[in-house]
C-alpha atoms as a PDB file:
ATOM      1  CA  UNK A   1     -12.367 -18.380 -19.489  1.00  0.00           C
ATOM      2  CA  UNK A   2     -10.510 -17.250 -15.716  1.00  0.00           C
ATOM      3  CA  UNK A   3     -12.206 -13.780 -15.660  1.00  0.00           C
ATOM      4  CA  UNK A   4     -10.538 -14.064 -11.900  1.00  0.00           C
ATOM      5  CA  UNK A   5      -8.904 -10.348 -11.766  1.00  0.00           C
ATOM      6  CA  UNK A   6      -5.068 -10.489 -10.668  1.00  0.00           C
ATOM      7  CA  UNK A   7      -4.531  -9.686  -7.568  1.00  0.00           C
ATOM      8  CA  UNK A   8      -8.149  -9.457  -6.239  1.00  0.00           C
ATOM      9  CA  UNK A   9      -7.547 -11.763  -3.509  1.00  0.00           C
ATOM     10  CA  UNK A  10      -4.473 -11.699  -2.447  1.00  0.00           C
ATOM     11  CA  UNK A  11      -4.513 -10.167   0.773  1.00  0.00           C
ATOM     12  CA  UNK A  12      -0.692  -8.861   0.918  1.00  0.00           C
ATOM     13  CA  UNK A  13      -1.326  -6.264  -1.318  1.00  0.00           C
ATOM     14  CA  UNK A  14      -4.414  -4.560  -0.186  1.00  0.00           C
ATOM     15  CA  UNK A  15      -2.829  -4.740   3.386  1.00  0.00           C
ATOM     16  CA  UNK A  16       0.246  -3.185   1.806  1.00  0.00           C
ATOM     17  CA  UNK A  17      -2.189  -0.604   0.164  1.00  0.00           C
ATOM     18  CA  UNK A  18      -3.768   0.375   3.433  1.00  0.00           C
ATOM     19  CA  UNK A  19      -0.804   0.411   5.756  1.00  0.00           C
ATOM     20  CA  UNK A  20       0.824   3.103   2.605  1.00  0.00           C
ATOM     21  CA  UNK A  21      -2.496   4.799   2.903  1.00  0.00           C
ATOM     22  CA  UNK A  22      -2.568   4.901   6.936  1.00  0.00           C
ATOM     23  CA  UNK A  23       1.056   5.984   7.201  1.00  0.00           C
ATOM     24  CA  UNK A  24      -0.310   9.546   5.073  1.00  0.00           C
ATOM     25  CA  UNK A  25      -2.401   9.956   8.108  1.00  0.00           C
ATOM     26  CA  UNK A  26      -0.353   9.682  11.101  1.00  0.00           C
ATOM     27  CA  UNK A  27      -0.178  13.152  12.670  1.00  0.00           C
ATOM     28  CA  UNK A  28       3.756  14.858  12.759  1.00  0.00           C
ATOM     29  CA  UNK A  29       5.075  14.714  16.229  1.00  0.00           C
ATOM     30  CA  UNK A  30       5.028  17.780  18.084  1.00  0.00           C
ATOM     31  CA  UNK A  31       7.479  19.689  18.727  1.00  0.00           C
ATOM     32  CA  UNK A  32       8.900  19.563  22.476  1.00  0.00           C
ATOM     33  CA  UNK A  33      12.263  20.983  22.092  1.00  0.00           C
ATOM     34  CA  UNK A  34      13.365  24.542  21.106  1.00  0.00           C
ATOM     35  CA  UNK A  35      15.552  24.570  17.676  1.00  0.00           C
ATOM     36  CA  UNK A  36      18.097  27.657  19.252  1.00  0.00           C
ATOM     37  CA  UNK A  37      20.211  27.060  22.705  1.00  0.00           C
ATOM     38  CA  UNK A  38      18.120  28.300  25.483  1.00  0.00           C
ATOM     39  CA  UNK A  39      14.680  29.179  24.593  1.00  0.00           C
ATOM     40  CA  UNK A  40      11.790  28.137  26.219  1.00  0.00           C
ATOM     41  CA  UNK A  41       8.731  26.716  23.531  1.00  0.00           C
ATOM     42  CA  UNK A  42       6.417  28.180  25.324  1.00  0.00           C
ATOM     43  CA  UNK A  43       8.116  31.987  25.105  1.00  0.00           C
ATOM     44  CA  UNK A  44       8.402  31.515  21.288  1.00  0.00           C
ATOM     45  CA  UNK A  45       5.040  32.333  20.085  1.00  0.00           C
ATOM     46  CA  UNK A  46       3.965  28.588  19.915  1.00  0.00           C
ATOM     47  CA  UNK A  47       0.327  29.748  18.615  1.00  0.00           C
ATOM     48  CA  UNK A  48       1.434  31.519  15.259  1.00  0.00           C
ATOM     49  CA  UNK A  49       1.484  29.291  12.633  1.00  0.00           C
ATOM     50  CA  UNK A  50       2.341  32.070   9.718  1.00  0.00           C
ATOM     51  CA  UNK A  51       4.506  35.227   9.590  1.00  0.00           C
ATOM     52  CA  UNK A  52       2.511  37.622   9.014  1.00  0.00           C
ATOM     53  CA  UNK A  53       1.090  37.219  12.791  1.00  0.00           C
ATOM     54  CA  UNK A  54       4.401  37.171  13.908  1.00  0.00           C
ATOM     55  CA  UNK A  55       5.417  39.900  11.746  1.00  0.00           C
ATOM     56  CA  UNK A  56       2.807  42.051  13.449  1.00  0.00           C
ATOM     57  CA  UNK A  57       3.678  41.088  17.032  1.00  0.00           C
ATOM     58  CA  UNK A  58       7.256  41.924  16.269  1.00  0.00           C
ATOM     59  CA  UNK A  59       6.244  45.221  15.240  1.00  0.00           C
ATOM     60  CA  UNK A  60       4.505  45.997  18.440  1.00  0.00           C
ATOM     61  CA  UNK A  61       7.101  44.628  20.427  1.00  0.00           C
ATOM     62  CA  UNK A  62       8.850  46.569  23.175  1.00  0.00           C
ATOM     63  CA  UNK A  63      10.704  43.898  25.003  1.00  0.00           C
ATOM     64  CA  UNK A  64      14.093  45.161  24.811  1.00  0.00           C
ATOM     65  CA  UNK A  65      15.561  48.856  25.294  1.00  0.00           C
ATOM     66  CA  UNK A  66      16.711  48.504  21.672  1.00  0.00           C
ATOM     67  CA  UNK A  67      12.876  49.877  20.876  1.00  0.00           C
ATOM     68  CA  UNK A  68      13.788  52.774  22.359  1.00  0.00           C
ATOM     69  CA  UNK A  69      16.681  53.914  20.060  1.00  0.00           C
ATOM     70  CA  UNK A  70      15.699  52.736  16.463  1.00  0.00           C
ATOM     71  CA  UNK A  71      13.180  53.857  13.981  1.00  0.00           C
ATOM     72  CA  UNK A  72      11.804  51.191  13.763  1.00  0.00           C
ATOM     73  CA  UNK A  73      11.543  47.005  13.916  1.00  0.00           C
ATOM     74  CA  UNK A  74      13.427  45.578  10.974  1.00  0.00           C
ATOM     75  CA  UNK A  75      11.550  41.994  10.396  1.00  0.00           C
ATOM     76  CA  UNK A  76      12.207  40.350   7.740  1.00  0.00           C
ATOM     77  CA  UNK A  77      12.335  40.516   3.963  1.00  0.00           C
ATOM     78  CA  UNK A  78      12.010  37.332   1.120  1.00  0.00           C
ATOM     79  CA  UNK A  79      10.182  34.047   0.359  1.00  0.00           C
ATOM     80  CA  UNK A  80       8.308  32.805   3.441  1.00  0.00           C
ATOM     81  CA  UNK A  81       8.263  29.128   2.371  1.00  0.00           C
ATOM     82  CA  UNK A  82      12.353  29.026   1.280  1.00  0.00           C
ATOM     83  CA  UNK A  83      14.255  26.014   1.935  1.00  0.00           C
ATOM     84  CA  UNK A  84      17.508  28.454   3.183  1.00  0.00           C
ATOM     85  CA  UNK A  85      17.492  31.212   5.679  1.00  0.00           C
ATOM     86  CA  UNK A  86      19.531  33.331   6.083  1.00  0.00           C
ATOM     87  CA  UNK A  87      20.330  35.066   9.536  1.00  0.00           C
ATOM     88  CA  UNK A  88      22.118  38.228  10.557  1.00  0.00           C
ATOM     89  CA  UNK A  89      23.423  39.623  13.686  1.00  0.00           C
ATOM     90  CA  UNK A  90      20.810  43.284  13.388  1.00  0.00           C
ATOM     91  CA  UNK A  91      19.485  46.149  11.201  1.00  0.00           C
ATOM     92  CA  UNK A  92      21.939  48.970  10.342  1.00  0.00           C
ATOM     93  CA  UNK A  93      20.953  52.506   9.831  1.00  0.00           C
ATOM     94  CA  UNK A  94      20.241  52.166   6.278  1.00  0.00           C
ATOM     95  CA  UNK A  95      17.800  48.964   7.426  1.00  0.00           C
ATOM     96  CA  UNK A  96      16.593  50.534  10.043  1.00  0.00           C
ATOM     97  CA  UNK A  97      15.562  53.847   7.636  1.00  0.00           C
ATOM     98  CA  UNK A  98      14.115  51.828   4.956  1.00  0.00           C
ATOM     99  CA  UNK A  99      12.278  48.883   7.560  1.00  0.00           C
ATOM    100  CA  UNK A 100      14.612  45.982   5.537  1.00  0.00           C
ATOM    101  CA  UNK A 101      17.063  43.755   6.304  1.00  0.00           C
ATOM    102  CA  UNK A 102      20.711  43.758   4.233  1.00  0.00           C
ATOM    103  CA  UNK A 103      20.082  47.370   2.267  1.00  0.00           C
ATOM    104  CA  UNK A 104      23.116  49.065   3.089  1.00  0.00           C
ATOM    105  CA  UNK A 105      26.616  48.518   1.986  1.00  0.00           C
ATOM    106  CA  UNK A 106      26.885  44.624   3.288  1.00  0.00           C
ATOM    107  CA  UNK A 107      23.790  44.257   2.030  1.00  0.00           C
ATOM    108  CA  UNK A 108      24.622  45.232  -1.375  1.00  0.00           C
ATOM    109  CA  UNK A 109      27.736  42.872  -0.811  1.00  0.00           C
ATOM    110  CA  UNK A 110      25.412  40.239   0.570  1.00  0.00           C
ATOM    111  CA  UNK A 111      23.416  40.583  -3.189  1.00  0.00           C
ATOM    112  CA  UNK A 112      26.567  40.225  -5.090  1.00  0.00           C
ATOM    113  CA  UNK A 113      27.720  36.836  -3.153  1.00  0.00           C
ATOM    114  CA  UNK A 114      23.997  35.817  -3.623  1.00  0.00           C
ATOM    115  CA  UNK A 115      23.848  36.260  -7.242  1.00  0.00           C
ATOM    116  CA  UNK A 116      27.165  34.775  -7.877  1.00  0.00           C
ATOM    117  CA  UNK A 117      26.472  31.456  -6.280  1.00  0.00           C
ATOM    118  CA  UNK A 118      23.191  31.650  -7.906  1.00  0.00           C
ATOM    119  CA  UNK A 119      20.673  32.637  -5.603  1.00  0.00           C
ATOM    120  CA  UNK A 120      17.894  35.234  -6.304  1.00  0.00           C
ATOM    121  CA  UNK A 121      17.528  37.412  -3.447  1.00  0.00           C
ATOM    122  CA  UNK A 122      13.690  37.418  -3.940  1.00  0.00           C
ATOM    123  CA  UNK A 123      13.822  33.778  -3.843  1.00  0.00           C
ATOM    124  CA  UNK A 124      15.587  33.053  -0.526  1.00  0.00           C
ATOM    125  CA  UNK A 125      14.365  34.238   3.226  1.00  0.00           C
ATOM    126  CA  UNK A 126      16.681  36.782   5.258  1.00  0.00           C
ATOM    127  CA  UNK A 127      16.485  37.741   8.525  1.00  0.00           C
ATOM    128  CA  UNK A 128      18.397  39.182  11.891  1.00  0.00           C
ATOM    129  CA  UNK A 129      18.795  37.433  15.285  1.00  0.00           C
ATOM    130  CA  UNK A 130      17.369  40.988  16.823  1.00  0.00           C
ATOM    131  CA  UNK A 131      14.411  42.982  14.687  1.00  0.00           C
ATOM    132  CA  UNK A 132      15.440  46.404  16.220  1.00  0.00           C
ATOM    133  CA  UNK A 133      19.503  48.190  15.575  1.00  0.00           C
ATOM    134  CA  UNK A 134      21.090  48.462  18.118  1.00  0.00           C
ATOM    135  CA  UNK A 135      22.801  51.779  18.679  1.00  0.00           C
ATOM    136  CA  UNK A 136      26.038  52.879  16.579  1.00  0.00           C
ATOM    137  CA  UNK A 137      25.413  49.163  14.792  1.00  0.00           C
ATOM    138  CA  UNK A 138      27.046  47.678  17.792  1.00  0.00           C
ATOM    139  CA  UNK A 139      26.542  43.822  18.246  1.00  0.00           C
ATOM    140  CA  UNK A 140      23.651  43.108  20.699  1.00  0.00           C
ATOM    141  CA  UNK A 141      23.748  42.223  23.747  1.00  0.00           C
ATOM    142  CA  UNK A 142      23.136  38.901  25.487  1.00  0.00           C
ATOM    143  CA  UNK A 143      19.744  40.275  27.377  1.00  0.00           C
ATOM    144  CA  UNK A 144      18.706  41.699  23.807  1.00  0.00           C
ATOM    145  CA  UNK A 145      19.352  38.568  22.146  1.00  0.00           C
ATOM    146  CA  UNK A 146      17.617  36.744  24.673  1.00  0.00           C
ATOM    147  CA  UNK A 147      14.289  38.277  23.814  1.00  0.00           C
ATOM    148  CA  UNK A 148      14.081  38.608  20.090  1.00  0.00           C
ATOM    149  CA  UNK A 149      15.560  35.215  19.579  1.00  0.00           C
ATOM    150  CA  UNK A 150      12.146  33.987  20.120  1.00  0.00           C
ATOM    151  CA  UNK A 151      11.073  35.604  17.135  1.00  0.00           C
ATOM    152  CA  UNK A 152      13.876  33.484  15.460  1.00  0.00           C
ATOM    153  CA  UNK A 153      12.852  30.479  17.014  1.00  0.00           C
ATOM    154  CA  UNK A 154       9.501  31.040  15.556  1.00  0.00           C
ATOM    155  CA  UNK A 155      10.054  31.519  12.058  1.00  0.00           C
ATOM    156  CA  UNK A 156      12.134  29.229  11.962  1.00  0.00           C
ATOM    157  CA  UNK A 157       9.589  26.488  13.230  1.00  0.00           C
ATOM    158  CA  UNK A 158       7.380  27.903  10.375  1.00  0.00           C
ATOM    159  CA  UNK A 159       9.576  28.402   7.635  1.00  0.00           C
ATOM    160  CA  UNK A 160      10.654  24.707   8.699  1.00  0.00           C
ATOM    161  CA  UNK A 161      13.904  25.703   5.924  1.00  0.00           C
ATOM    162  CA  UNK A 162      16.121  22.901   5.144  1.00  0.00           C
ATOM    163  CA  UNK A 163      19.195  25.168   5.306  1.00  0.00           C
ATOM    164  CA  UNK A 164      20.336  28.250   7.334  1.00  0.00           C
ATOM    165  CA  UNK A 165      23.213  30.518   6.765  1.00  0.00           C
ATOM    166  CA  UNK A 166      24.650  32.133   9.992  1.00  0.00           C
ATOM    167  CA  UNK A 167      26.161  35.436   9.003  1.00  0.00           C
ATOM    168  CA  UNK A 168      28.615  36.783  11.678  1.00  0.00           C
ATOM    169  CA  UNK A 169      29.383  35.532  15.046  1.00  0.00           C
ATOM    170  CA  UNK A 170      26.052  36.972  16.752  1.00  0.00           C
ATOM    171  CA  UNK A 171      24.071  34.640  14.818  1.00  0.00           C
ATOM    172  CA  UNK A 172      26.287  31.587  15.108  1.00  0.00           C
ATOM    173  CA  UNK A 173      26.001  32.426  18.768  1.00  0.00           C
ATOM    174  CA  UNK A 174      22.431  32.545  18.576  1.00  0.00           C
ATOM    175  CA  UNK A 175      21.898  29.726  16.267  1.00  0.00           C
ATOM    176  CA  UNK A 176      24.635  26.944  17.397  1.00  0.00           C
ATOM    177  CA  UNK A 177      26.142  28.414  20.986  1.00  0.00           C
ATOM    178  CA  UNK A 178      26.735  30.707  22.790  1.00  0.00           C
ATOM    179  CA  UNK A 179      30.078  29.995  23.415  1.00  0.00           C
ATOM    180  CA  UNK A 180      30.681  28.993  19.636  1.00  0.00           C
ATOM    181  CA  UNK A 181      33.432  30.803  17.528  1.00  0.00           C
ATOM    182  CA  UNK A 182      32.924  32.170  14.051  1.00  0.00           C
ATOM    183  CA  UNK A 183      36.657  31.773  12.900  1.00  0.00           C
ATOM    184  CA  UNK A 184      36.758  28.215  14.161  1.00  0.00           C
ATOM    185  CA  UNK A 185      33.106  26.973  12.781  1.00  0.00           C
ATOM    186  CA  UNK A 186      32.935  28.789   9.324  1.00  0.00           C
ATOM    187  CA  UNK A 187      32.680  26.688   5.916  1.00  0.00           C
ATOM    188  CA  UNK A 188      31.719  23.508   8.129  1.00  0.00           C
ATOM    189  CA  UNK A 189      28.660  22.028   7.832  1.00  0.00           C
ATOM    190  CA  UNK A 190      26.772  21.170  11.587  1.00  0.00           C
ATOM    191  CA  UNK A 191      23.330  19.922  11.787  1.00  0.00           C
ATOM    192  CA  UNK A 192      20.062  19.868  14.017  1.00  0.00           C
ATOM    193  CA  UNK A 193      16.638  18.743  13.585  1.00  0.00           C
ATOM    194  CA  UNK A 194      17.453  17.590  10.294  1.00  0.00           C
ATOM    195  CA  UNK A 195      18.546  21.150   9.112  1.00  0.00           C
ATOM    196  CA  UNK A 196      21.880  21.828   8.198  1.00  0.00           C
ATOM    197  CA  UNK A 197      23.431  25.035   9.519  1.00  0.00           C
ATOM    198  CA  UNK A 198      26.562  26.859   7.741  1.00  0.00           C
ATOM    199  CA  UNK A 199      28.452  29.533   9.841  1.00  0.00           C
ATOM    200  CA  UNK A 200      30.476  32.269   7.664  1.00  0.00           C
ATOM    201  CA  UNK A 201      31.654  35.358   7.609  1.00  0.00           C
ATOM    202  CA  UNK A 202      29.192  38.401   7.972  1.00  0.00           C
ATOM    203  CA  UNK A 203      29.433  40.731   4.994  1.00  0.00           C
ATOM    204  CA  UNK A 204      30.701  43.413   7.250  1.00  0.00           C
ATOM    205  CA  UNK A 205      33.553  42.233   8.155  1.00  0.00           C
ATOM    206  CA  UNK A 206      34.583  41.584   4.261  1.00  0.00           C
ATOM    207  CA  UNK A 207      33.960  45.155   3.848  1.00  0.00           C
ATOM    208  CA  UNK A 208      36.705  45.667   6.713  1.00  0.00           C
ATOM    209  CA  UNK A 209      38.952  43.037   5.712  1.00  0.00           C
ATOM    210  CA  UNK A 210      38.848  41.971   2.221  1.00  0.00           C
ATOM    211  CA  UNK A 211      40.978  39.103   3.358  1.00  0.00           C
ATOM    212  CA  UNK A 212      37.535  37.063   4.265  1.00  0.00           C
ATOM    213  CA  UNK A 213      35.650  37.453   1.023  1.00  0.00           C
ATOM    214  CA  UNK A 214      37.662  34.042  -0.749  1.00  0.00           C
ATOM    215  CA  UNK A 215      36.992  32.115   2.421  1.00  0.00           C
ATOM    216  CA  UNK A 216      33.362  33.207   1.897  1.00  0.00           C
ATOM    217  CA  UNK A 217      33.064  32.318  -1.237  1.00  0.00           C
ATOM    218  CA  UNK A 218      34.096  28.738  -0.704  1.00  0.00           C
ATOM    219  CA  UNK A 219      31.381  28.588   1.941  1.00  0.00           C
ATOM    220  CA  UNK A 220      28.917  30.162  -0.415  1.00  0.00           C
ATOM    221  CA  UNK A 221      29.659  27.247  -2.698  1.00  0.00           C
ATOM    222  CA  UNK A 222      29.373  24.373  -0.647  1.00  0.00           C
ATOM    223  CA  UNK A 223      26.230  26.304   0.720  1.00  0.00           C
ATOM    224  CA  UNK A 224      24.544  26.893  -3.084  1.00  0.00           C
ATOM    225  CA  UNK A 225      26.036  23.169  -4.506  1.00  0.00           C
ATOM    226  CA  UNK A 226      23.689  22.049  -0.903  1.00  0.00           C
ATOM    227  CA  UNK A 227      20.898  24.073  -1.700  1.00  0.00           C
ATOM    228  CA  UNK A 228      20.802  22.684  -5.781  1.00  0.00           C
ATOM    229  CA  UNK A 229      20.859  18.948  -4.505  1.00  0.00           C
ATOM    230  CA  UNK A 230      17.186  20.002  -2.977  1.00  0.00           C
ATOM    231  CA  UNK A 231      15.835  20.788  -5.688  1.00  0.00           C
END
């Protein structure tokens, strides 16, 4: 009777079996360029490796004369391991009262587009390019963006999303370029790093001009049909 196990010496497929197994070993590569235009790796809080850290740091943070006018630092509100951020430009009064991002009218506007492309707030991550309002909810400046993006940078790098929704021109700035335009980039999908980016419309500006809520919309469906393929 052959009692000779198959397989047990051929050599091809325990080789196979141990290159699989090395290849679950081999260390990421670091990471030696900055996701966002213009910021330096080592300014971004390289050494947190979870928000909360960075959560605390940006609530001690005085970097920016924007500190100096608020209430307080506006962080960040949602799932901390979501495959889609989203970013805004900066807290409003309402955010800036309660200490959360997207509370106020476009935030309520922002819940309605979420829900009707099917996305549970709770479920998805939402931030602001700057932590702090700046005064009269004016857009921020280039010197305030400058420093808080690094907070961006970083949870970005620890989120490690697989999508991110740029709401309003200060974040496709931030995100994209500098020199990028909202009207010409919006509902077209660019990528980096292997993470797709989607500019639109912020929900301010469909409060002033209801003419951009169907273009939204359109961009909030290519952006949920994206998200539903990941899962």
């Amino acid at each position: 009777m052959n009692i000779e196990q198959q397989g047990l010496f051929d050599e091809e497929e325990p080789k196979k079996q141990a290159e699989d197994i090395a290849a679950r070993f081999i260390p990421e590569p670091v990471q030696t360029v900055s996701f966002l235009p213009g910021v330096k790796l080592e300014e971004a809080y390289p050494d947190f490796n979870d928000l909360e850290p960075l959560k605390k740091k940006a609530l001690e943070c005085q970097g920016c004369r924007l500190r100096e006018t608020c209430q307080q630092v506006v962080f960040s509100t949602g799932r901390v391991n979501s495959k889609i951020i989203f970013v805004g430009e900066g807290p409003g009064s309402d955010e800036d009262e309660q200490g959360i991002p997207f509370v106020g009218r476009a935030g309520q506007l922002l819940n309605q587009i979420l829900a009707a492309a099917e996305f549970k707030r709770e479920e998805v991550y939402i931030t602001n390019v700057v932590k702090c309002r700046p005064p009269g909810n004016r857009l921020p400046n280039p010197d305030e963006v400058k420093v808080c993006r690094n907070y961006l940078e970083a949870e970005i790098r620890i989120i490690q999303p697989k999508i991110i929704v740029c709401l309003g021109a200060a974040a496709t700035q931030a995100v994209v370029d500098p020199r990028a335009k909202i009207s010409q980039l919006r509902g077209k999908w660019l990528q980096r790093n292997g993470i797709r980016i989607m500019p639109t419309y912020h929900p301010a500006a469909l409060l002033r001009n209801p003419n951009y809520k169907r273009p939204v919309w359109e961009d909030f469906k290519l952006i949920r049909d994206t998200y539903q393929s990941l899962t």
